[in-house]
PDB file of N, CA and C in Angstrom:
ATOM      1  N   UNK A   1     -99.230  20.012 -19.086  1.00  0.00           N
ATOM      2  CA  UNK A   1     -98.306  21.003 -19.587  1.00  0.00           C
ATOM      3  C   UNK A   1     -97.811  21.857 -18.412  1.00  0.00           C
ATOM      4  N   UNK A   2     -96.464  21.987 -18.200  1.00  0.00           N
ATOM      5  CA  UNK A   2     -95.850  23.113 -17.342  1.00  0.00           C
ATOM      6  C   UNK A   2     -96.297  24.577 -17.275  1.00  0.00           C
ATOM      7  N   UNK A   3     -96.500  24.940 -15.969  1.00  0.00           N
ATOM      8  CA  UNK A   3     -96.949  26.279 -16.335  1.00  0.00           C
ATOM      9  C   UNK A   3     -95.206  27.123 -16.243  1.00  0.00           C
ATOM     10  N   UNK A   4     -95.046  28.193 -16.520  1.00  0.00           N
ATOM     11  CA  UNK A   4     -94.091  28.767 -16.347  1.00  0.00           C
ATOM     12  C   UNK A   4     -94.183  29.709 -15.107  1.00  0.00           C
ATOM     13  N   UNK A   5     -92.573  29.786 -14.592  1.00  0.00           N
ATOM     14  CA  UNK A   5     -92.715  30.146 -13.334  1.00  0.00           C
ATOM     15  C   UNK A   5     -93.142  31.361 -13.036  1.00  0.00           C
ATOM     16  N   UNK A   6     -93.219  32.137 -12.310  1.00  0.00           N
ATOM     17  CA  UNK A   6     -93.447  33.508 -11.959  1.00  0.00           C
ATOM     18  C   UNK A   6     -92.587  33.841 -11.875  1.00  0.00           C
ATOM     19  N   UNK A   7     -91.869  35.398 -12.074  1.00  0.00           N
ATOM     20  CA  UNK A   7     -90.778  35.477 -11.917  1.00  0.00           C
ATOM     21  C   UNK A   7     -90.150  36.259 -10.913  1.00  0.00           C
ATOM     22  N   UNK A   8     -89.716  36.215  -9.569  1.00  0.00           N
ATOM     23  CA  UNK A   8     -89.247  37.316  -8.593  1.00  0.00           C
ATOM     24  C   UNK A   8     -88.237  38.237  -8.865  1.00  0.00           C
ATOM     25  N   UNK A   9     -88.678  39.713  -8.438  1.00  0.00           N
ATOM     26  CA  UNK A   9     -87.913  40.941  -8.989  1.00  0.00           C
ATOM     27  C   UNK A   9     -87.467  41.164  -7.208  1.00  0.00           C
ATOM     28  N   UNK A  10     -86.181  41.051  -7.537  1.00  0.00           N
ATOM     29  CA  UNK A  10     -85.362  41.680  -5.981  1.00  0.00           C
ATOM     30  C   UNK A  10     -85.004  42.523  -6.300  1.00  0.00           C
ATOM     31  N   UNK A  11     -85.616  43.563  -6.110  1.00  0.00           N
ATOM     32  CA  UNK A  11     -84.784  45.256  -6.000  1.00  0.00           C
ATOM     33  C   UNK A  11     -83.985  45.815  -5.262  1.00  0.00           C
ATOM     34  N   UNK A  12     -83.342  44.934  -4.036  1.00  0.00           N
ATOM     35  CA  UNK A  12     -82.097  45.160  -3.347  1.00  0.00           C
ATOM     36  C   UNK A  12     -81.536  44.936  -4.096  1.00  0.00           C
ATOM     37  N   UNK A  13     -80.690  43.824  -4.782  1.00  0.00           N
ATOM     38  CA  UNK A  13     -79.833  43.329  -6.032  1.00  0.00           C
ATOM     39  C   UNK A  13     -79.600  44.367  -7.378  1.00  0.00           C
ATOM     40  N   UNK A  14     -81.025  44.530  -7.600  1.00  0.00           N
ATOM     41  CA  UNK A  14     -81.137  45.762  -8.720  1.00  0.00           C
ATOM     42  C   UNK A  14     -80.767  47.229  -8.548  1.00  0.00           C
ATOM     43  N   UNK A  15     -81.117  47.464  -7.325  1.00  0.00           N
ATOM     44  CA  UNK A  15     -80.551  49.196  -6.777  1.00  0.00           C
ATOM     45  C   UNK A  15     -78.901  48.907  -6.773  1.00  0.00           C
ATOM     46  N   UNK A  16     -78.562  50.204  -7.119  1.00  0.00           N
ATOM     47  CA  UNK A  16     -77.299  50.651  -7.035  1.00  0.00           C
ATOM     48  C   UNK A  16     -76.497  51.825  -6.346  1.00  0.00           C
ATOM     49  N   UNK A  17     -75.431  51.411  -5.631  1.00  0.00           N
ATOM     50  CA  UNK A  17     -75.256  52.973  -4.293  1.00  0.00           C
ATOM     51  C   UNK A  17     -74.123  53.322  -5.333  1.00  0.00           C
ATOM     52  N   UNK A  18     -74.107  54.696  -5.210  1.00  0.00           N
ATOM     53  CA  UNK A  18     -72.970  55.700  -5.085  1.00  0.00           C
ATOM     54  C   UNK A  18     -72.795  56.382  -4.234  1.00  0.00           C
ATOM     55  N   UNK A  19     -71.593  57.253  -4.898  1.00  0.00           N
ATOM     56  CA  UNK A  19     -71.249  58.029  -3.606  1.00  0.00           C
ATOM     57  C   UNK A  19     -70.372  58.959  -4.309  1.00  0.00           C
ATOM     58  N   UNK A  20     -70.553  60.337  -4.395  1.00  0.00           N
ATOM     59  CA  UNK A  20     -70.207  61.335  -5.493  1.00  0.00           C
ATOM     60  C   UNK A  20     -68.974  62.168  -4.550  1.00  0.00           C
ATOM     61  N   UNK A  21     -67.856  62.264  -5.370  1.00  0.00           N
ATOM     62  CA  UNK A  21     -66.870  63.092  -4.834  1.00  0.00           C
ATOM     63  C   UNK A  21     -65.962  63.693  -5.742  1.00  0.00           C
ATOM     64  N   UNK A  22     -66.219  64.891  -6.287  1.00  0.00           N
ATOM     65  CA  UNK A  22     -65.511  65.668  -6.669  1.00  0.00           C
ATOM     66  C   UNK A  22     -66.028  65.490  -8.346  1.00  0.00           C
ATOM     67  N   UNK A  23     -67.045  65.408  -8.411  1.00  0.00           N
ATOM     68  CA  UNK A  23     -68.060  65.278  -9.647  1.00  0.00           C
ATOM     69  C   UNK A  23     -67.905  63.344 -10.066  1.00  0.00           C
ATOM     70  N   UNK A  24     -66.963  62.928  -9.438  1.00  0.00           N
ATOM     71  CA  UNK A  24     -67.331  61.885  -9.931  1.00  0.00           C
ATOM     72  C   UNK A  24     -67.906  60.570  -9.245  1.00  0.00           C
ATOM     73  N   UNK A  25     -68.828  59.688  -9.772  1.00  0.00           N
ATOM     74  CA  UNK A  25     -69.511  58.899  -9.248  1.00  0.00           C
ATOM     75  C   UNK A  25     -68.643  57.383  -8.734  1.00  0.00           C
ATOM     76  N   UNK A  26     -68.528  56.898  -7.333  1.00  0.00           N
ATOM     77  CA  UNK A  26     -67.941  55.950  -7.305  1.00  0.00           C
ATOM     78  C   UNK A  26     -68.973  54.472  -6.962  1.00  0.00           C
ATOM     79  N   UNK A  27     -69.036  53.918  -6.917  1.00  0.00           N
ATOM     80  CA  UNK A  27     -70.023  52.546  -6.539  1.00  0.00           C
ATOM     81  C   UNK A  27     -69.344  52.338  -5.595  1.00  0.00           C
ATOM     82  N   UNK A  28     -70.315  52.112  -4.402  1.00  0.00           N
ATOM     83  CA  UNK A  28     -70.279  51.903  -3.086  1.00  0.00           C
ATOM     84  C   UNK A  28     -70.744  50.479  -2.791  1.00  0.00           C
ATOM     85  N   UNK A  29     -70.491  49.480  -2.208  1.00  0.00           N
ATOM     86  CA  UNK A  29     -70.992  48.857  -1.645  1.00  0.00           C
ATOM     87  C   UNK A  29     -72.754  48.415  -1.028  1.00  0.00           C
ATOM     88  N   UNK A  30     -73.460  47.593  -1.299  1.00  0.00           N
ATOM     89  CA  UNK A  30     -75.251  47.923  -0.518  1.00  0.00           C
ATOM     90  C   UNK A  30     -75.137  48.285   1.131  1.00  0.00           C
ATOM     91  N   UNK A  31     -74.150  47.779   1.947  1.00  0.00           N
ATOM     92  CA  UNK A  31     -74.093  47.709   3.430  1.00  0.00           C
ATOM     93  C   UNK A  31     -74.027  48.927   3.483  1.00  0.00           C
ATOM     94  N   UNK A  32     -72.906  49.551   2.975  1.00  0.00           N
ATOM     95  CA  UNK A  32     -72.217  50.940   3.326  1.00  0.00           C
ATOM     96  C   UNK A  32     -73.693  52.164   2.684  1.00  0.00           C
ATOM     97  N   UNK A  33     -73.860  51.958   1.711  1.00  0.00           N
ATOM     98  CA  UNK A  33     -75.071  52.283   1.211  1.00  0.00           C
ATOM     99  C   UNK A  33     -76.140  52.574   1.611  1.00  0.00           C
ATOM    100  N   UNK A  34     -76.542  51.330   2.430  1.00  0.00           N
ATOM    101  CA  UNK A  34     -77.902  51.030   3.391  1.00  0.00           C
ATOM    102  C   UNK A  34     -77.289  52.335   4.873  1.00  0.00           C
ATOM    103  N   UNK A  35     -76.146  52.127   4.889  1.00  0.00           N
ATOM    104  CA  UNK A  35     -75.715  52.766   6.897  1.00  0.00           C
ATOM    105  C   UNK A  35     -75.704  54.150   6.166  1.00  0.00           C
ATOM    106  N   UNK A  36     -75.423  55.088   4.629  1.00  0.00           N
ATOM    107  CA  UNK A  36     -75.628  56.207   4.671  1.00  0.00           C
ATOM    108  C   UNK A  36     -76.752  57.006   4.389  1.00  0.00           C
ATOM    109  N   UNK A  37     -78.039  56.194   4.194  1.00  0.00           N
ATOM    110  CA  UNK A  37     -79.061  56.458   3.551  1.00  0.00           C
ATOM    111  C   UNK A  37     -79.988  56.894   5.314  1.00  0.00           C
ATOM    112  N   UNK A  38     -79.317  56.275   6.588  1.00  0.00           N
ATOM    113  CA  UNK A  38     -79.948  56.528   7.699  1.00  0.00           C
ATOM    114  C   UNK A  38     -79.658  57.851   7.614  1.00  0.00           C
ATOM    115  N   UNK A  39     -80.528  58.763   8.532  1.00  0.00           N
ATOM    116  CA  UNK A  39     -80.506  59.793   8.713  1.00  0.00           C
ATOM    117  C   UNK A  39     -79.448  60.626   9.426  1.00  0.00           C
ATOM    118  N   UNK A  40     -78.353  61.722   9.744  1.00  0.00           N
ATOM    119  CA  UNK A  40     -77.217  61.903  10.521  1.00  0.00           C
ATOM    120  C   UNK A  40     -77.595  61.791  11.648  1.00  0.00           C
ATOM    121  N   UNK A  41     -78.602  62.175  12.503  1.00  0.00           N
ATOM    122  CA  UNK A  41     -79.213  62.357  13.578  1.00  0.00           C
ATOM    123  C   UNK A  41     -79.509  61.149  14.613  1.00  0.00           C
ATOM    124  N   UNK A  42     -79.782  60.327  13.368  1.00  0.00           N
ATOM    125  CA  UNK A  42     -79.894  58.995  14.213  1.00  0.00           C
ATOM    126  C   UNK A  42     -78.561  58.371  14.148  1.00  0.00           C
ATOM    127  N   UNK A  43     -77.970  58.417  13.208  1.00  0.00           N
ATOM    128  CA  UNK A  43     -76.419  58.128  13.828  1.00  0.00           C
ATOM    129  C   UNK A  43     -75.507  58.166  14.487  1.00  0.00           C
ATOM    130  N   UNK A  44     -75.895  59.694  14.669  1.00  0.00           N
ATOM    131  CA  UNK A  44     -74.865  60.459  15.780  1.00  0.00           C
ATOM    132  C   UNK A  44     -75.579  59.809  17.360  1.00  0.00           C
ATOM    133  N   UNK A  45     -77.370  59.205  17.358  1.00  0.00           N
ATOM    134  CA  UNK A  45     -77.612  58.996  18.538  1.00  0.00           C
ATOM    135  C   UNK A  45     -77.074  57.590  18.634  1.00  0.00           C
ATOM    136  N   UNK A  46     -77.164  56.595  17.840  1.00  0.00           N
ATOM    137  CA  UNK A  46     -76.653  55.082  17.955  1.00  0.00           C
ATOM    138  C   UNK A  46     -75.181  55.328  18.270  1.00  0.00           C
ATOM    139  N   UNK A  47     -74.637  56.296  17.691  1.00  0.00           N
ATOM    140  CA  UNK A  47     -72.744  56.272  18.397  1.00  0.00           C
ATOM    141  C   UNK A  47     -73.035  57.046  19.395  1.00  0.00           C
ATOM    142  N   UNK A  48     -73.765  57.749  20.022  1.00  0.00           N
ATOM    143  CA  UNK A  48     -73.784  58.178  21.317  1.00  0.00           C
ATOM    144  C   UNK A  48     -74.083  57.040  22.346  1.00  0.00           C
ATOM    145  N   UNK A  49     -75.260  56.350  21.801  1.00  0.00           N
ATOM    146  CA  UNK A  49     -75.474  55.073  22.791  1.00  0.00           C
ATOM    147  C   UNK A  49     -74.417  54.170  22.987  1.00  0.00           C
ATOM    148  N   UNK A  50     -73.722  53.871  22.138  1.00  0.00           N
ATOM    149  CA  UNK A  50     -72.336  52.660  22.080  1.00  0.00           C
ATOM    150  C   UNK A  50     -71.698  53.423  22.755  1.00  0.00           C
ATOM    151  N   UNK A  51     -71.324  54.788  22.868  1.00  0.00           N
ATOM    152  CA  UNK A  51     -70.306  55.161  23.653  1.00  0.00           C
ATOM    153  C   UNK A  51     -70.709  55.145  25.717  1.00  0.00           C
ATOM    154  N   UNK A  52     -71.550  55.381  25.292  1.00  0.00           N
ATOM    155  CA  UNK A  52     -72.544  55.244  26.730  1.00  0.00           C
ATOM    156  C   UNK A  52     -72.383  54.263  27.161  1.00  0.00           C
ATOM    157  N   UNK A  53     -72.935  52.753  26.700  1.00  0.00           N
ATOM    158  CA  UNK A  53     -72.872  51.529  27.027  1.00  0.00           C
ATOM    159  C   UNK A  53     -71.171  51.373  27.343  1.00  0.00           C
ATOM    160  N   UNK A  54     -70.661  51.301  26.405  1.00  0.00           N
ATOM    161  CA  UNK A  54     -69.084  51.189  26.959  1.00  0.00           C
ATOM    162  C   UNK A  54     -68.735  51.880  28.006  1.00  0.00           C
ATOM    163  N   UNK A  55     -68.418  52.707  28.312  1.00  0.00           N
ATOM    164  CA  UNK A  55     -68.495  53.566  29.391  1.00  0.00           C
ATOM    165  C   UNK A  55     -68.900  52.835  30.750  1.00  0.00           C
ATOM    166  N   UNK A  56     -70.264  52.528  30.727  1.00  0.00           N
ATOM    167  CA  UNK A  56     -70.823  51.730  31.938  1.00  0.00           C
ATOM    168  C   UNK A  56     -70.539  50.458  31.980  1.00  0.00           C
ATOM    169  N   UNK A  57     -69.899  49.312  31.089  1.00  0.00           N
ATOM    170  CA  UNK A  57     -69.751  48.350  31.222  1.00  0.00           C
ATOM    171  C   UNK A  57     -68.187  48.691  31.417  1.00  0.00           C
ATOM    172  N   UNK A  58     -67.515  49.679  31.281  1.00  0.00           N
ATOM    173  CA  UNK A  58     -65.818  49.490  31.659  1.00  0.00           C
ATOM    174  C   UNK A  58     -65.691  50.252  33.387  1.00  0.00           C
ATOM    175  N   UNK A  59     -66.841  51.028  33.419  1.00  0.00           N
ATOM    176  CA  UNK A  59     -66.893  51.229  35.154  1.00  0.00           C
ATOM    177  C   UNK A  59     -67.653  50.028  35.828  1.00  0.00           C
ATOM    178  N   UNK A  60     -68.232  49.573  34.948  1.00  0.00           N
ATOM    179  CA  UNK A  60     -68.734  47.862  35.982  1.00  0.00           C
ATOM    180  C   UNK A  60     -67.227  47.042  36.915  1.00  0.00           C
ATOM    181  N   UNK A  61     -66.582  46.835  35.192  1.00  0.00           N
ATOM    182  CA  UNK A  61     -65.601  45.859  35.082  1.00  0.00           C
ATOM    183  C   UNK A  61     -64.542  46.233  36.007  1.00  0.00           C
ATOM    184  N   UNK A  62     -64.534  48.205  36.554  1.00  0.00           N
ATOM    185  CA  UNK A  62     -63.406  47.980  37.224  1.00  0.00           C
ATOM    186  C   UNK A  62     -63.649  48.303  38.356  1.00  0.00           C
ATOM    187  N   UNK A  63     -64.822  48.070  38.867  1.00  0.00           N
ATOM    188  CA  UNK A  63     -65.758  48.014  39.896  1.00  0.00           C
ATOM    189  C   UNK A  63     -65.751  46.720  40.126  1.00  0.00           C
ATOM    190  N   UNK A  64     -65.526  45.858  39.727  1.00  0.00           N
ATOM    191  CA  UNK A  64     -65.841  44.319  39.787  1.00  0.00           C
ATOM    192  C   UNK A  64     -64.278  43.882  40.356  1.00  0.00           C
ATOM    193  N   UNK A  65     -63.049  44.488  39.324  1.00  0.00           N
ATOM    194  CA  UNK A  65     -62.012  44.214  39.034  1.00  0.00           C
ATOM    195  C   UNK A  65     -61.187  44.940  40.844  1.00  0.00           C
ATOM    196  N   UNK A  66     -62.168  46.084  41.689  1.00  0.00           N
ATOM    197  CA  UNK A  66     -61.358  46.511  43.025  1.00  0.00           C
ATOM    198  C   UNK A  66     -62.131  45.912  43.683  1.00  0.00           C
ATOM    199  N   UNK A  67     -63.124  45.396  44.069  1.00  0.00           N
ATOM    200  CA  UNK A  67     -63.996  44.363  44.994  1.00  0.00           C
ATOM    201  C   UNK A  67     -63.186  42.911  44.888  1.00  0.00           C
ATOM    202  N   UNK A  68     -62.600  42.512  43.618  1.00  0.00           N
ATOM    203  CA  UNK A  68     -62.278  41.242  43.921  1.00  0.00           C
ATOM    204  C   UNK A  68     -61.307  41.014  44.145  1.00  0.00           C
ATOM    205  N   UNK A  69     -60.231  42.246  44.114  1.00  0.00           N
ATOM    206  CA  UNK A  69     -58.809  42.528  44.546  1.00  0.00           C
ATOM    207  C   UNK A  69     -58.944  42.338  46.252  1.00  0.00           C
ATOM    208  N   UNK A  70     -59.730  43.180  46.925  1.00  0.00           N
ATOM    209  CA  UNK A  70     -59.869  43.593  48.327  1.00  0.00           C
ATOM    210  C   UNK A  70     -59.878  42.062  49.055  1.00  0.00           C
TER     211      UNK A  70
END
């Protein structure tokens, strides 16, 4: 006789985002959801780092870009 399966509960699938503006509730997306649930602090440091990194990889490039001119 078959046993019956077990059954898996995904509670990513089951949770639901909003996002409240002006009393009313809109459904958000899980991605967008998941990126506002991080803390501001750490956000503001991950866009500080991307801006950083860019920065040093566009003074590489034009550091690279007058050496190979010369």
């Amino acid at each position: 006789m078959a046993e019956p399966s077990t059954r898996v509960f995904d509670d990513d699938e089951d949770y639901e985002y909003f996002w409240t503006a002006g009393g009313v509730d809109f459904r958000i997306p899980r991605w967008l959801g998941e990126i506002l649930d991080v803390p501001l602090l750490v956000r503001w440091e991950l866009f500080l780092f991307g801006v950083c990194t860019g920065l040093i990889l566009a003074a590489l490039a034009v550091l690279i870009a007058f050496y190979s001119a010369v």
